[in-house]
C-alpha atoms as a PDB file:
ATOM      1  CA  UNK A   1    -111.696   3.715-112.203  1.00  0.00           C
ATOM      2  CA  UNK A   2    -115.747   3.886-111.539  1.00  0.00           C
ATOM      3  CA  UNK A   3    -116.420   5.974-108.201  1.00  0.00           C
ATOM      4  CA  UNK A   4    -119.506   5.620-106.549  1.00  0.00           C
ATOM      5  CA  UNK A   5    -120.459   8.507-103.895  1.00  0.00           C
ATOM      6  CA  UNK A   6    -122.892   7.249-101.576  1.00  0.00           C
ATOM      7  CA  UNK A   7    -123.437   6.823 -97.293  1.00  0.00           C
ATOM      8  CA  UNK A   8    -126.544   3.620 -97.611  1.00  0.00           C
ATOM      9  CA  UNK A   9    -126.823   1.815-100.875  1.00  0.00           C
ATOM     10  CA  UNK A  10    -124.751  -1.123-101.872  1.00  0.00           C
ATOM     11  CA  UNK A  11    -121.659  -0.617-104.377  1.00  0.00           C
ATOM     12  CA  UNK A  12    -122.158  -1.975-107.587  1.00  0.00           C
ATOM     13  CA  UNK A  13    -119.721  -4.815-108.804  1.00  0.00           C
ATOM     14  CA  UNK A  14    -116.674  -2.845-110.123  1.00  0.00           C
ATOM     15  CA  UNK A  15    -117.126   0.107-108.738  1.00  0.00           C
ATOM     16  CA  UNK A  16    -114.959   2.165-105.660  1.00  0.00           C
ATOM     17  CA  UNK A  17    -116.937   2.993-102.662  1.00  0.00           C
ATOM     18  CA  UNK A  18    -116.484   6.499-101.196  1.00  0.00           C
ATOM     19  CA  UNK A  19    -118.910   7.943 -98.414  1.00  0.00           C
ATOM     20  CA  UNK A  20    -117.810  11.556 -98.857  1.00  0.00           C
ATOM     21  CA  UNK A  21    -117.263  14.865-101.115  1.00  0.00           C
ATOM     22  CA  UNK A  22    -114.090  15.024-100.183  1.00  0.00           C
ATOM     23  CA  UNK A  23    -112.708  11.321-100.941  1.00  0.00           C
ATOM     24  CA  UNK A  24    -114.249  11.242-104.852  1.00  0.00           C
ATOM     25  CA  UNK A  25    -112.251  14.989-105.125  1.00  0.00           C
ATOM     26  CA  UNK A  26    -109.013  13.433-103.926  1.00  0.00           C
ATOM     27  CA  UNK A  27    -109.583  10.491-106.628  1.00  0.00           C
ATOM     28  CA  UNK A  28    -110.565  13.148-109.439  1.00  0.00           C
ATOM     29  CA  UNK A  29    -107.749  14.942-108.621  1.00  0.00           C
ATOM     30  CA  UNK A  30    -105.638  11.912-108.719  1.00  0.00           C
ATOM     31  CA  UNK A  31    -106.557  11.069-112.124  1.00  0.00           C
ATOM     32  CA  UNK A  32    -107.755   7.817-113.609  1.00  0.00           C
ATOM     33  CA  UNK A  33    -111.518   8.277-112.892  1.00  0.00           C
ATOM     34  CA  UNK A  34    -113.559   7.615-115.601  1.00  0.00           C
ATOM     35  CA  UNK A  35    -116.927   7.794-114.476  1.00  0.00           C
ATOM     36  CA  UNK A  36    -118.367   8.883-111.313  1.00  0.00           C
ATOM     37  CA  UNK A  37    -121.938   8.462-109.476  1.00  0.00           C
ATOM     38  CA  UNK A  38    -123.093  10.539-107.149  1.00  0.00           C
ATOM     39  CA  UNK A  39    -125.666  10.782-104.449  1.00  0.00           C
ATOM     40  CA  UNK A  40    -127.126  13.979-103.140  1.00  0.00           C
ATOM     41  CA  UNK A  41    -128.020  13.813 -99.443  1.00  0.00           C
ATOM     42  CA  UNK A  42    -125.098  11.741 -97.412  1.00  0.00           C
ATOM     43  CA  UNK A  43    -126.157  11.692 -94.096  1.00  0.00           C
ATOM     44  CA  UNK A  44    -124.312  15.204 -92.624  1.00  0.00           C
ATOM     45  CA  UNK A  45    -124.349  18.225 -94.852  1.00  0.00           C
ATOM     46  CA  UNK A  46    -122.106  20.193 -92.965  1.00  0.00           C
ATOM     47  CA  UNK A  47    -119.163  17.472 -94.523  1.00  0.00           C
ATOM     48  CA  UNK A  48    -120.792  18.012 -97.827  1.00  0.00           C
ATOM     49  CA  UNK A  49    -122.945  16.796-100.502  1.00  0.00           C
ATOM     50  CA  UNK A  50    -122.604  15.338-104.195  1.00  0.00           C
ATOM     51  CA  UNK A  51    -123.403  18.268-104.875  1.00  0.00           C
ATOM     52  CA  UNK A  52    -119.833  19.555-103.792  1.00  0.00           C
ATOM     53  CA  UNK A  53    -118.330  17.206-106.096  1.00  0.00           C
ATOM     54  CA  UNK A  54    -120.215  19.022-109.237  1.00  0.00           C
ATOM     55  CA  UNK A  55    -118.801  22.191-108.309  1.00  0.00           C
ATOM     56  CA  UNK A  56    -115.547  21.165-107.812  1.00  0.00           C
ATOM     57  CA  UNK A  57    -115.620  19.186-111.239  1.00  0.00           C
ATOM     58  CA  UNK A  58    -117.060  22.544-113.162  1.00  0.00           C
ATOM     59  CA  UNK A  59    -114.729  24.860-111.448  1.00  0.00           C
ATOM     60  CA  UNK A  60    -111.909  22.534-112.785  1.00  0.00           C
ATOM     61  CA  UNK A  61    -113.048  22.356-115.756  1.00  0.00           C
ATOM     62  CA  UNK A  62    -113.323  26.041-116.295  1.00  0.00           C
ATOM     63  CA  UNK A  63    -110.054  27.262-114.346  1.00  0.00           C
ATOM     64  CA  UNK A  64    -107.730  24.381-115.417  1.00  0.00           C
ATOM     65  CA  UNK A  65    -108.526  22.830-118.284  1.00  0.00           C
ATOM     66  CA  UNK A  66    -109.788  19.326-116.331  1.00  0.00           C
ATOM     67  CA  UNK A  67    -110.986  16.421-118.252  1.00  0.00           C
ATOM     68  CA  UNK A  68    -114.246  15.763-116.425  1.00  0.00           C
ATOM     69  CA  UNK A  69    -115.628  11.662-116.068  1.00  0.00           C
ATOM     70  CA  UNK A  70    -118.432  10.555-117.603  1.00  0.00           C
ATOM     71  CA  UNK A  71    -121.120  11.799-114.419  1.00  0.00           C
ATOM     72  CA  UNK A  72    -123.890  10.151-113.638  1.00  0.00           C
ATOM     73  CA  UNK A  73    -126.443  10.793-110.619  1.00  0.00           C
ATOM     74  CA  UNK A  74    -128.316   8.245-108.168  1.00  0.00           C
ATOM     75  CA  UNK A  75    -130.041  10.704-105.198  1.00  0.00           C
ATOM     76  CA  UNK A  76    -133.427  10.110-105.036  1.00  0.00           C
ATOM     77  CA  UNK A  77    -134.098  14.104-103.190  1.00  0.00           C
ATOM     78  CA  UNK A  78    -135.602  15.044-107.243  1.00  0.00           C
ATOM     79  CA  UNK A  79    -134.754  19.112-106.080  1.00  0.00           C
ATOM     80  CA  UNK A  80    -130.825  18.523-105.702  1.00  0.00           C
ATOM     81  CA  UNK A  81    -131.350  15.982-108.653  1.00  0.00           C
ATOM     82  CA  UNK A  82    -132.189  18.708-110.895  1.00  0.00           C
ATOM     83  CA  UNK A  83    -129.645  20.897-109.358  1.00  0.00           C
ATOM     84  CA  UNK A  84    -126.867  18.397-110.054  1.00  0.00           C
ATOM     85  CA  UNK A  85    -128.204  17.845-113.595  1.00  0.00           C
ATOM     86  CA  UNK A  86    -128.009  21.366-114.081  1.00  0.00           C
ATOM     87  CA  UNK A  87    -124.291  21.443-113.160  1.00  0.00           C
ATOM     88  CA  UNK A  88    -123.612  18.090-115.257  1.00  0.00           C
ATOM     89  CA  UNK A  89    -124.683  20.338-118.081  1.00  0.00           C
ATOM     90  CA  UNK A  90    -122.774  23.273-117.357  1.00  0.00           C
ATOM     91  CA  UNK A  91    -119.567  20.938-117.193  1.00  0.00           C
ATOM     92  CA  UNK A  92    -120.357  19.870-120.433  1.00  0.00           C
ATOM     93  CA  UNK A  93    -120.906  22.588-122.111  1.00  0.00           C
ATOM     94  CA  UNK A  94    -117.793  24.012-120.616  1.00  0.00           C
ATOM     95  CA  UNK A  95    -115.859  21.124-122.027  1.00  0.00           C
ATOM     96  CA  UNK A  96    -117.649  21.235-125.292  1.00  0.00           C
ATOM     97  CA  UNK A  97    -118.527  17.451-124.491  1.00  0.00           C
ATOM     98  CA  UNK A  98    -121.325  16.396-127.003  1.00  0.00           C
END
């Protein structure tokens, strides 16, 4: 399964459409996600931002052995961009993903 995190832009063709943090961590933790874009800023930050999902995929990954998606990131805010990048990494190198 391809989820796509995002509150404005179309879904691309094949692709499940969630508008918040906590929907695309209830499909992680279901299993069967194999990739996962994210956007930054969606629209109220006090439900959360991509930027929740990244920590809740490294802290996973580091407490309990989960098998992170392939991540990929669409916000256009280039601060949290680099931010999220900077997590992607840490996930990787925390499961030694080349």
């Amino acid at each position: 399964m391809r989820v796509y995190l995002d509150d404005e832009r179309s879904t691309p063709e094949g692709w499940v459409r969630v508008y918040w943090p906590d929907e695309a961590i209830a499909l992680l933790r279901q299993g069967g996600v194999t990739e996962i874009s994210l956007d930054h800023d969606l629209g109220d930050d006090a439900r959360g931002t991509g930027y929740d999902v990244i920590a809740w995929i490294e802290e996973a990954v580091a407490l309990d052995g989960f098998v992170p998606p392939s991540i990929r990131v669409h916000s256009a805010n280039p601060s949290a961009r680099l931010r999220m990048e900077a997590g992607i990494a840490a996930i990787e190198r925390l499961a030694r993903i080349p």
